[in-house]
C-alpha atoms as a PDB file:
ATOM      1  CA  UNK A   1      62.806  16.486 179.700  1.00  0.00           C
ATOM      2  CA  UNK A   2      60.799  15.319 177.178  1.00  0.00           C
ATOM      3  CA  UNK A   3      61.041  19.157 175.280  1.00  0.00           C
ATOM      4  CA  UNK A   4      64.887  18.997 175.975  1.00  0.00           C
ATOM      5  CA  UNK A   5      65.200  15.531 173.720  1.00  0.00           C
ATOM      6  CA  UNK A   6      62.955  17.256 171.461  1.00  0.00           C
ATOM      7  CA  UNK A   7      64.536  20.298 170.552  1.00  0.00           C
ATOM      8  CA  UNK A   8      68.149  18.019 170.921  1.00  0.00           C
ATOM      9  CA  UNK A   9      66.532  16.167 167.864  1.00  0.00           C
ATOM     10  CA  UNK A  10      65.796  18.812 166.102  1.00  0.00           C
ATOM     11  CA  UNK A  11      69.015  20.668 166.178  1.00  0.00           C
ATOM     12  CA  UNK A  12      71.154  17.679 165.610  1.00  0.00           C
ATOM     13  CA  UNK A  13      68.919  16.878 162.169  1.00  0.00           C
ATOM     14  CA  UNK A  14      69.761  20.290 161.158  1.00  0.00           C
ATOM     15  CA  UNK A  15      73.589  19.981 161.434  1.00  0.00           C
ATOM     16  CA  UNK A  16      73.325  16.291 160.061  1.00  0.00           C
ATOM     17  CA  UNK A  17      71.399  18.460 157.015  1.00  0.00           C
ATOM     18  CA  UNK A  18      73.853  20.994 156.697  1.00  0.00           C
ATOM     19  CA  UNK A  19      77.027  18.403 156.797  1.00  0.00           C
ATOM     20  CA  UNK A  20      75.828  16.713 153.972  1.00  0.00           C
ATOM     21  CA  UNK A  21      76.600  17.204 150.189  1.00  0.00           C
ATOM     22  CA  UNK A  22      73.507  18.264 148.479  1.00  0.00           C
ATOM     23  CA  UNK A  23      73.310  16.633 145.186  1.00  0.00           C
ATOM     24  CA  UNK A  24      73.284  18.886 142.416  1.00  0.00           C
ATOM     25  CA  UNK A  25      72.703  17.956 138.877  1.00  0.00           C
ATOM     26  CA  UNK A  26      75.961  18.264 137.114  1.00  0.00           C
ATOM     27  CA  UNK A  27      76.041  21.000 134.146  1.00  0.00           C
ATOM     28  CA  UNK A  28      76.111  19.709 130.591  1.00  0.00           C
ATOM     29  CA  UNK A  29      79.572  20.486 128.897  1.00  0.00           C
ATOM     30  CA  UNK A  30      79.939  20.954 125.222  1.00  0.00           C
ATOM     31  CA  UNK A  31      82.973  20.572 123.303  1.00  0.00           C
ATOM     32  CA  UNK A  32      84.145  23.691 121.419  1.00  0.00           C
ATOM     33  CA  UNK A  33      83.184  24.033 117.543  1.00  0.00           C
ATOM     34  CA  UNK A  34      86.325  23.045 115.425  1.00  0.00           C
ATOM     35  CA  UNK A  35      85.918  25.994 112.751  1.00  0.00           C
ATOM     36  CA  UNK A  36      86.389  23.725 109.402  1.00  0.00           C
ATOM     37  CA  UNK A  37      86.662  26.334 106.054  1.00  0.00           C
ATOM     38  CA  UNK A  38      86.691  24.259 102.658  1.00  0.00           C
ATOM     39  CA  UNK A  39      88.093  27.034 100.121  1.00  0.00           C
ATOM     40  CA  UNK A  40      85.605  26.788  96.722  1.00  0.00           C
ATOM     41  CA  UNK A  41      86.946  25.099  94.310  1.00  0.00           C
ATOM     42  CA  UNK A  42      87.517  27.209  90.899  1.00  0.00           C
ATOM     43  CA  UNK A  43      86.532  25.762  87.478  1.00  0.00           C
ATOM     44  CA  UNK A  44      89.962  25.997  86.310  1.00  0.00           C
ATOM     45  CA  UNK A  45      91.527  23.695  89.173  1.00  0.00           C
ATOM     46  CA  UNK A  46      88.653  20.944  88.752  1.00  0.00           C
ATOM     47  CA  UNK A  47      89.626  20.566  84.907  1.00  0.00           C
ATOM     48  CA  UNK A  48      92.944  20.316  86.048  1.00  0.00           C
ATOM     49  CA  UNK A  49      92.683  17.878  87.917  1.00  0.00           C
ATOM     50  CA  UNK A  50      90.989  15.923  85.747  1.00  0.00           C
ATOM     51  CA  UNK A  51      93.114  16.146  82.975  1.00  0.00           C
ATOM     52  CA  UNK A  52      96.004  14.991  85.589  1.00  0.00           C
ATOM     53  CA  UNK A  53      94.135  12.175  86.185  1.00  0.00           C
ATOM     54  CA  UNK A  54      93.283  10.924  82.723  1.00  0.00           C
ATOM     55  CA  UNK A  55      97.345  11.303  81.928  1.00  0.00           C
ATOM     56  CA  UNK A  56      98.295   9.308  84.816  1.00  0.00           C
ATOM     57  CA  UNK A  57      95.387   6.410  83.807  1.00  0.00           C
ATOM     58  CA  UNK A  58      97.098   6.551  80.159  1.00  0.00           C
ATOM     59  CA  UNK A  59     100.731   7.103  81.211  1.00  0.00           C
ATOM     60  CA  UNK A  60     101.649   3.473  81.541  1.00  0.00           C
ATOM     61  CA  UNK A  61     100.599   3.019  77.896  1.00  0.00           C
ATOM     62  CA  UNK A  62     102.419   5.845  76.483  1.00  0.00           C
ATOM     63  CA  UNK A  63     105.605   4.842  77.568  1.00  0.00           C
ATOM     64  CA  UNK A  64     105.191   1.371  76.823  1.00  0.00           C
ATOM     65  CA  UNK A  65     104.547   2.278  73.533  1.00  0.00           C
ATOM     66  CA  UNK A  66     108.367   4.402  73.477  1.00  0.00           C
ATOM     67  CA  UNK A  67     109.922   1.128  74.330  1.00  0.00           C
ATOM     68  CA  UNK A  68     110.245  -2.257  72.133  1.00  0.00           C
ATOM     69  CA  UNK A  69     107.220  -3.724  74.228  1.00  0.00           C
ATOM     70  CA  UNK A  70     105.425  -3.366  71.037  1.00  0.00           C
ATOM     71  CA  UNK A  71     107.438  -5.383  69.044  1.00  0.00           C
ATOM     72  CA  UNK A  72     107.804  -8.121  71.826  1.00  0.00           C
ATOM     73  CA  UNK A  73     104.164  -8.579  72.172  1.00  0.00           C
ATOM     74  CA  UNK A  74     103.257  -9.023  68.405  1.00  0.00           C
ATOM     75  CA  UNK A  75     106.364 -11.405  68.011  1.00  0.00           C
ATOM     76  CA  UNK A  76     104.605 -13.492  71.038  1.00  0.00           C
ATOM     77  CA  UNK A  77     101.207 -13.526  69.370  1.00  0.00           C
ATOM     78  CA  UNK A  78     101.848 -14.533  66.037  1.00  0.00           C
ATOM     79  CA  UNK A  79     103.773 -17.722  67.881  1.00  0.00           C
ATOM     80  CA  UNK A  80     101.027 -18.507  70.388  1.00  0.00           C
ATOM     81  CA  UNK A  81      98.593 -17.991  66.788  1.00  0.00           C
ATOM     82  CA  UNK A  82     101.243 -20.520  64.729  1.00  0.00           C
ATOM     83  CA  UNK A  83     101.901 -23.039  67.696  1.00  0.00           C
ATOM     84  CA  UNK A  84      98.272 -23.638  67.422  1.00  0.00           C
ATOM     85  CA  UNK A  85      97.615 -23.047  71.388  1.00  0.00           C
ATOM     86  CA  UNK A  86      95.335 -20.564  71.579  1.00  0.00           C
ATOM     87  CA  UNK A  87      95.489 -19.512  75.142  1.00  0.00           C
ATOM     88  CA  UNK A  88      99.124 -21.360  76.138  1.00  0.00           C
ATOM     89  CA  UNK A  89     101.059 -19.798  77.344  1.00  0.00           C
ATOM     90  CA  UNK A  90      98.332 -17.203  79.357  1.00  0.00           C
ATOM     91  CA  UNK A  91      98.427 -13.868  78.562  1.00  0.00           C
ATOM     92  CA  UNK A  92      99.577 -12.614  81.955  1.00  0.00           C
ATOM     93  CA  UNK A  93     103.214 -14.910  81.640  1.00  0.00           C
ATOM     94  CA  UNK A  94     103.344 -13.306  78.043  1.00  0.00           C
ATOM     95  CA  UNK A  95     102.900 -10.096  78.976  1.00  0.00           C
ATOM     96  CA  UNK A  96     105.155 -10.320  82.260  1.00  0.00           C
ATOM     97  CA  UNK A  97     108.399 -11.933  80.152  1.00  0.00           C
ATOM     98  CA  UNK A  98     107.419  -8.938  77.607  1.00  0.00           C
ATOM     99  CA  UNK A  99     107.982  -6.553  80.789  1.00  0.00           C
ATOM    100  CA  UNK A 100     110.758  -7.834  81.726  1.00  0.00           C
ATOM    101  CA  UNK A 101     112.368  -8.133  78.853  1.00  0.00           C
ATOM    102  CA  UNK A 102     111.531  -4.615  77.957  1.00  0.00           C
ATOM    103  CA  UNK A 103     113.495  -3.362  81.227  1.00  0.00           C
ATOM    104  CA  UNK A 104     116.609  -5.341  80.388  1.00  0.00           C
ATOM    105  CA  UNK A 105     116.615  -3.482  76.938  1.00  0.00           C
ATOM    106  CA  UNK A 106     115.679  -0.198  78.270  1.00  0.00           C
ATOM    107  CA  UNK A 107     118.108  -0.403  81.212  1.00  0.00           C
ATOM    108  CA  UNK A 108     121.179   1.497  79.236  1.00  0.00           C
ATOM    109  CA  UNK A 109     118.533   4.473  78.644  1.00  0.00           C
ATOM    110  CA  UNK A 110     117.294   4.379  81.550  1.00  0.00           C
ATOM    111  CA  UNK A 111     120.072   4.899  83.632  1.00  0.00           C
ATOM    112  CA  UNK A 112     121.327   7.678  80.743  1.00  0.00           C
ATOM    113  CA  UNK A 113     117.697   9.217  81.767  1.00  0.00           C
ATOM    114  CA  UNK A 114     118.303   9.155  85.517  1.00  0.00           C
ATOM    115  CA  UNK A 115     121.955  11.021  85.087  1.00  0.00           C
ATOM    116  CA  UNK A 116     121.206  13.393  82.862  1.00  0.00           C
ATOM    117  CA  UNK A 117     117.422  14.762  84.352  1.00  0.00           C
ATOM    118  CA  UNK A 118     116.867  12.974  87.597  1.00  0.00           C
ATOM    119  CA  UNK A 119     119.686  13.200  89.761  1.00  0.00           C
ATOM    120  CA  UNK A 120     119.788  17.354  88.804  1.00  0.00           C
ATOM    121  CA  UNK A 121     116.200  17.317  89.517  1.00  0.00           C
ATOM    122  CA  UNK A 122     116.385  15.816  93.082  1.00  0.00           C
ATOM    123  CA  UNK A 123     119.581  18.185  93.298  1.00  0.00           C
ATOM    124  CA  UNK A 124     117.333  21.294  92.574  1.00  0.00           C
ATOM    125  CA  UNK A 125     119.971  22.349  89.762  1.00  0.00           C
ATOM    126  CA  UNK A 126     117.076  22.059  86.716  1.00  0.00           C
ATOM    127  CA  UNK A 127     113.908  22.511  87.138  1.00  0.00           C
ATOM    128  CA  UNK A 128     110.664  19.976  86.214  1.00  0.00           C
ATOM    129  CA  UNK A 129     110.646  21.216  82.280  1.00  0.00           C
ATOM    130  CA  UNK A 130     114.290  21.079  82.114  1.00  0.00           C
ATOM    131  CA  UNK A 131     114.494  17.447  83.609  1.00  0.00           C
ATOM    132  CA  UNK A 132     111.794  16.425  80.651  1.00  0.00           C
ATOM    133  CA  UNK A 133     112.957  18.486  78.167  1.00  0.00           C
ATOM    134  CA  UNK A 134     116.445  16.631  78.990  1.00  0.00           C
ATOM    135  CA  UNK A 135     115.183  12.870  79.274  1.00  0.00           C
ATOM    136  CA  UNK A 136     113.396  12.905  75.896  1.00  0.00           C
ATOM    137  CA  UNK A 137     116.670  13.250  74.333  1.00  0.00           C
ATOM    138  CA  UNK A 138     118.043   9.664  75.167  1.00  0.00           C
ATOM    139  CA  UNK A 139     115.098   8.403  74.442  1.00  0.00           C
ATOM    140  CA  UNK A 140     114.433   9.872  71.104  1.00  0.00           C
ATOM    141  CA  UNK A 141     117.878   8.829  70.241  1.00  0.00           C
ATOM    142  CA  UNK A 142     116.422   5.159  71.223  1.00  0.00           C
ATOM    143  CA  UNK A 143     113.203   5.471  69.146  1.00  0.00           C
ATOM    144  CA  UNK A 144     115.681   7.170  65.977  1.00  0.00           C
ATOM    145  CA  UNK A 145     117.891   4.197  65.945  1.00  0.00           C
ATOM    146  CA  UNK A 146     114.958   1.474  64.943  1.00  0.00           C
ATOM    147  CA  UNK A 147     112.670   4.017  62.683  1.00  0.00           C
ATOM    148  CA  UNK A 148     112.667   3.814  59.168  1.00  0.00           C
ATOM    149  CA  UNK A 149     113.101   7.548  57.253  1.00  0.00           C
ATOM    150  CA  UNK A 150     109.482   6.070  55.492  1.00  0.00           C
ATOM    151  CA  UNK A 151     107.513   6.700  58.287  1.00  0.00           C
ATOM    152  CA  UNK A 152     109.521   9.552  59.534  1.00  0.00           C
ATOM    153  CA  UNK A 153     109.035  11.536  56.131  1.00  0.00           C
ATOM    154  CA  UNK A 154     105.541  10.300  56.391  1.00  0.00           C
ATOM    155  CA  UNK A 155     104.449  11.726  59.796  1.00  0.00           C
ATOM    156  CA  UNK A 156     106.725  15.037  59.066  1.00  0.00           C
ATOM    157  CA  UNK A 157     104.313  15.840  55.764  1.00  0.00           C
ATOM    158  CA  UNK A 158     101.431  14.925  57.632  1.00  0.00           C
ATOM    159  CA  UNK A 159     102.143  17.182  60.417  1.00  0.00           C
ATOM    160  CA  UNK A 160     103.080  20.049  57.620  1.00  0.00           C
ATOM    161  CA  UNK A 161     106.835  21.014  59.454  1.00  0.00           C
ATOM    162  CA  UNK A 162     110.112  21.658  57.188  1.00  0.00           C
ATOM    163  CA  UNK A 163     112.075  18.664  56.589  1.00  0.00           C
ATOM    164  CA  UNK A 164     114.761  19.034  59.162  1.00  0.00           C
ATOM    165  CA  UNK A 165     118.464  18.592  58.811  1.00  0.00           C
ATOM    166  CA  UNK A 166     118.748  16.192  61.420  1.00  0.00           C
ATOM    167  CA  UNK A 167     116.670  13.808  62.584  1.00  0.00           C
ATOM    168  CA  UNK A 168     117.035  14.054  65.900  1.00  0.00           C
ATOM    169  CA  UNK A 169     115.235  18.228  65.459  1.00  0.00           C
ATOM    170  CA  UNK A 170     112.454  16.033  65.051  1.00  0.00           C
ATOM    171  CA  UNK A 171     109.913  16.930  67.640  1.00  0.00           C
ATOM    172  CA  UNK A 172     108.299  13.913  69.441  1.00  0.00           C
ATOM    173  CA  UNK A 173     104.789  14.096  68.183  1.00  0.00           C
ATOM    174  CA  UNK A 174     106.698  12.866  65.187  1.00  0.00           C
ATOM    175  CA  UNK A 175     109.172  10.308  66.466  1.00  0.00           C
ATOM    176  CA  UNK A 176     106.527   8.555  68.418  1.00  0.00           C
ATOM    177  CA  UNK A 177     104.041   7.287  65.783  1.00  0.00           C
ATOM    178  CA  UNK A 178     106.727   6.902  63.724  1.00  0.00           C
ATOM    179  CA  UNK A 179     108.838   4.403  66.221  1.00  0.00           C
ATOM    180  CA  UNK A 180     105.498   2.458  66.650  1.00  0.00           C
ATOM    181  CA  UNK A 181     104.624   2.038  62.663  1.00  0.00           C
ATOM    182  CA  UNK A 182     108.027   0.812  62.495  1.00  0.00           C
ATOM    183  CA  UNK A 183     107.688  -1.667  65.350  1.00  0.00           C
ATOM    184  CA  UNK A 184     104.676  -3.129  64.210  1.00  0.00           C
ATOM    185  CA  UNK A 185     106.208  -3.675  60.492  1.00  0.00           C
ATOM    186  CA  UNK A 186     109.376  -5.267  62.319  1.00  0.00           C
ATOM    187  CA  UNK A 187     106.980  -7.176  64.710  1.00  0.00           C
ATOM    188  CA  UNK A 188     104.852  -8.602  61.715  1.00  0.00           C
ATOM    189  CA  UNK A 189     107.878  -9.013  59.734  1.00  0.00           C
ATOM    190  CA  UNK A 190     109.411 -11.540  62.383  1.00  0.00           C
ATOM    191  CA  UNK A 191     106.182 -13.162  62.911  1.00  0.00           C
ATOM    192  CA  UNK A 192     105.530 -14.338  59.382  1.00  0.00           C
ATOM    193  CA  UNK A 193     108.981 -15.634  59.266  1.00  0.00           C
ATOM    194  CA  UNK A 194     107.828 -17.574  62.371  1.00  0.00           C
ATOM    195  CA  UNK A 195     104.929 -18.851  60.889  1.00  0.00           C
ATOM    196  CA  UNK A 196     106.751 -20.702  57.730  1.00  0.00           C
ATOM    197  CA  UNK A 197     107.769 -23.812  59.473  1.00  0.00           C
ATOM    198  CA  UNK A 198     104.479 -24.552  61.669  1.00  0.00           C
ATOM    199  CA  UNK A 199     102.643 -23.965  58.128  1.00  0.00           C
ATOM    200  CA  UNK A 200     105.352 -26.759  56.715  1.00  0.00           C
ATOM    201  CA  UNK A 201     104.548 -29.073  59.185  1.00  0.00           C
ATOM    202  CA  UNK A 202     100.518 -28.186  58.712  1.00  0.00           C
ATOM    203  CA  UNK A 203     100.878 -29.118  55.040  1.00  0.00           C
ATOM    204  CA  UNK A 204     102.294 -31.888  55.307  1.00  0.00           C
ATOM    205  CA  UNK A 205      99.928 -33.288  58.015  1.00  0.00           C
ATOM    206  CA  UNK A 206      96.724 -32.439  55.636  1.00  0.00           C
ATOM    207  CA  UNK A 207      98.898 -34.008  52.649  1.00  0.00           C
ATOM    208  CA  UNK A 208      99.207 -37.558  54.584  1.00  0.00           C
ATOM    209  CA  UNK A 209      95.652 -37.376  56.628  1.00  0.00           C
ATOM    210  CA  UNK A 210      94.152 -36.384  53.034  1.00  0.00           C
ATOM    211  CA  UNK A 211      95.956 -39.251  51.288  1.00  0.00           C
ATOM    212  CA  UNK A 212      95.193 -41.924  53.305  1.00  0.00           C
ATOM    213  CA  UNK A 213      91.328 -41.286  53.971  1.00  0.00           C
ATOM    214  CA  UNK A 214      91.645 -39.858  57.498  1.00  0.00           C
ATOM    215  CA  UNK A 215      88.652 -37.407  56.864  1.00  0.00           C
ATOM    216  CA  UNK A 216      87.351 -37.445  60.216  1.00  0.00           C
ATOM    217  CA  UNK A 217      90.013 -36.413  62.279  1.00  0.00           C
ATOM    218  CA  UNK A 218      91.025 -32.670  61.451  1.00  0.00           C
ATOM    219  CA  UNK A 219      94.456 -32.345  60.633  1.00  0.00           C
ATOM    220  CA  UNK A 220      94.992 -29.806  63.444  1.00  0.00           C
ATOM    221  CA  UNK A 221      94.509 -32.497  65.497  1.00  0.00           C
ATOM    222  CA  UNK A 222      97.542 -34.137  64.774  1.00  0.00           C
ATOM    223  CA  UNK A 223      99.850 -31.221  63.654  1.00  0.00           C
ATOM    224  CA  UNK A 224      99.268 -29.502  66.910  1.00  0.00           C
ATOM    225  CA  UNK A 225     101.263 -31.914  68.999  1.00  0.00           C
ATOM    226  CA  UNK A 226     104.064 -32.404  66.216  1.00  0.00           C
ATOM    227  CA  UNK A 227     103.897 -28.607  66.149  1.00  0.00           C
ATOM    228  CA  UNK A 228     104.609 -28.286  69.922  1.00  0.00           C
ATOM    229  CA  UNK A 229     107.236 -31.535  70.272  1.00  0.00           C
ATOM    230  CA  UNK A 230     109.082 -29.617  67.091  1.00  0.00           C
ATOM    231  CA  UNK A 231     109.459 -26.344  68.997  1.00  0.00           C
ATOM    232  CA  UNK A 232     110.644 -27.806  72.275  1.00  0.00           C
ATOM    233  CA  UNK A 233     112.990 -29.740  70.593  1.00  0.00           C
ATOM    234  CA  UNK A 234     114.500 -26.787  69.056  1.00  0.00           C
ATOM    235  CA  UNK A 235     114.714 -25.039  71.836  1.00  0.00           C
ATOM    236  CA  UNK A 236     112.516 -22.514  70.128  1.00  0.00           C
ATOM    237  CA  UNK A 237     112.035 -19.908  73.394  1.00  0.00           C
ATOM    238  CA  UNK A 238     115.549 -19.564  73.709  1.00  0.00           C
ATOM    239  CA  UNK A 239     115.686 -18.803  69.743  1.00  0.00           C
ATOM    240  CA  UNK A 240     112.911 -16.200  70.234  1.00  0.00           C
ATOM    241  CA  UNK A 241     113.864 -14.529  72.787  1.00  0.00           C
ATOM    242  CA  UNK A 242     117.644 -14.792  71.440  1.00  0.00           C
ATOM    243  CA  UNK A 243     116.504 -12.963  68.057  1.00  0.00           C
ATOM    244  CA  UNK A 244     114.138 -10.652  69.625  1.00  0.00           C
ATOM    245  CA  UNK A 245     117.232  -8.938  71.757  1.00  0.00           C
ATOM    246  CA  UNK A 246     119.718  -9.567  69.125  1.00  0.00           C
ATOM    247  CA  UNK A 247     116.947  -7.741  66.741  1.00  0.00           C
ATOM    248  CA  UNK A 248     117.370  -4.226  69.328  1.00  0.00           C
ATOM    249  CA  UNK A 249     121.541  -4.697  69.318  1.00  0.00           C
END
């Protein structure tokens, strides 16, 4: 009996042994290689795309320059310079009314711009030259109407080329330094004229601080404020601005 429960032991461990999962170790899986080719770049592209980059860094400047920005900003610092405020109003509010009011004179050409080269460009009827070959027109016609034939015939015998029939056969390596010459004269020319009265009122503040022995105070002292009370009186931002967009009518 004893050998019976034995061998009954036995056999039922080796089914038990055979039932039972035998744990394997599980393979290692690796994810398939994602083939990754990086065509060489040529010497030709890399310059290329450098140059693109520099134009698009001095883009903003270029056409700023095209537009009567130029004139707006000098106008601006010859007042801050005459009110006596060195830093009043900052730069960036200066610079943001000389934005805007640089789109509200450029709208008309702007919207020429967009019907005569954009919307057949986003119609596929031109192609990329032919949109800017068409959009420099309107805008030269722009730049033509506040240039002075001084610093046209200036820039056409510096850049040796026939004396054209018309200006507007002008090509725009010509137009453009000669619109910004012309801005700056017009820009300095209005800011003189803007400095005569603030000088007035500083004369006449040394004359009285002089005359009556007020030595140590500086006279800008005093003129400064008078300046200041003077201008808002007058309204003087509205006259600015007023003669500054009359100036481009």
């Amino acid at each position: 009996m004893a050998l019976l429960r034995r061998m009954m032991g036995v056999t039922c461990g080796a089914a038990l042994l055979a039932v039972a999962p035998v744990a394997t170790a599980a393979p290692q899986q690796s994810l398939p290689g994602i083939p990754i080719k990086i065509p060489p770049v040529s010497d030709t592209a890399t310059w290329t795309i450098v140059i693109v980059l520099t134009l698009l860094t001095i883009l903003p400047a270029l056409l700023l320059s095209m537009t009567p920005f130029v004139r707006i900003m000098i106008v601006f610092h010859f007042l801050r310079q005459a009110l006596g405020t060195q830093n009043t109003p900052a730069n960036q509010t200066l610079l943001g009314l000389a934005l805007f009011l640089t789109y509200f004179l450029m709208q008309p050409v702007a919207l020429q711009i967009h019907r005569v080269a954009v919307a057949p460009l986003e119609q596929h009827r031109i192609t990329a030259m032919e949109a800017v070959e068409r959009a420099s027109g309107p805008l030269r016609d722009f730049m033509l109407k506040f240039t002075r034939e001084k610093d046209l015939a200036l820039l056409t015998e510096m850049a040796q080329i026939p004396r054209p029939h018309n200006p507007a056969e002008l090509p725009m390596r010509v137009v453009i330094p000669a619109y910004i010459l012309s801005e700056m004269k017009a820009g300095f020319q209005i800011g003189a004229v803007l400095f005569l009265p603030f000088m007035v009122v500083d004369m006449v503040v040394a004359a009285v601080t002089t005359s009556v022995g007020m030595l140590q105070l500086p006279p800008v002292i005093i003129s400064t404020p008078l300046k200041i009370l003077l201008f808002v009186v007058a309204d003087g931002w509205n006259l600015v601005v007023g003669s500054l967009l009359k100036s481009f009518s």
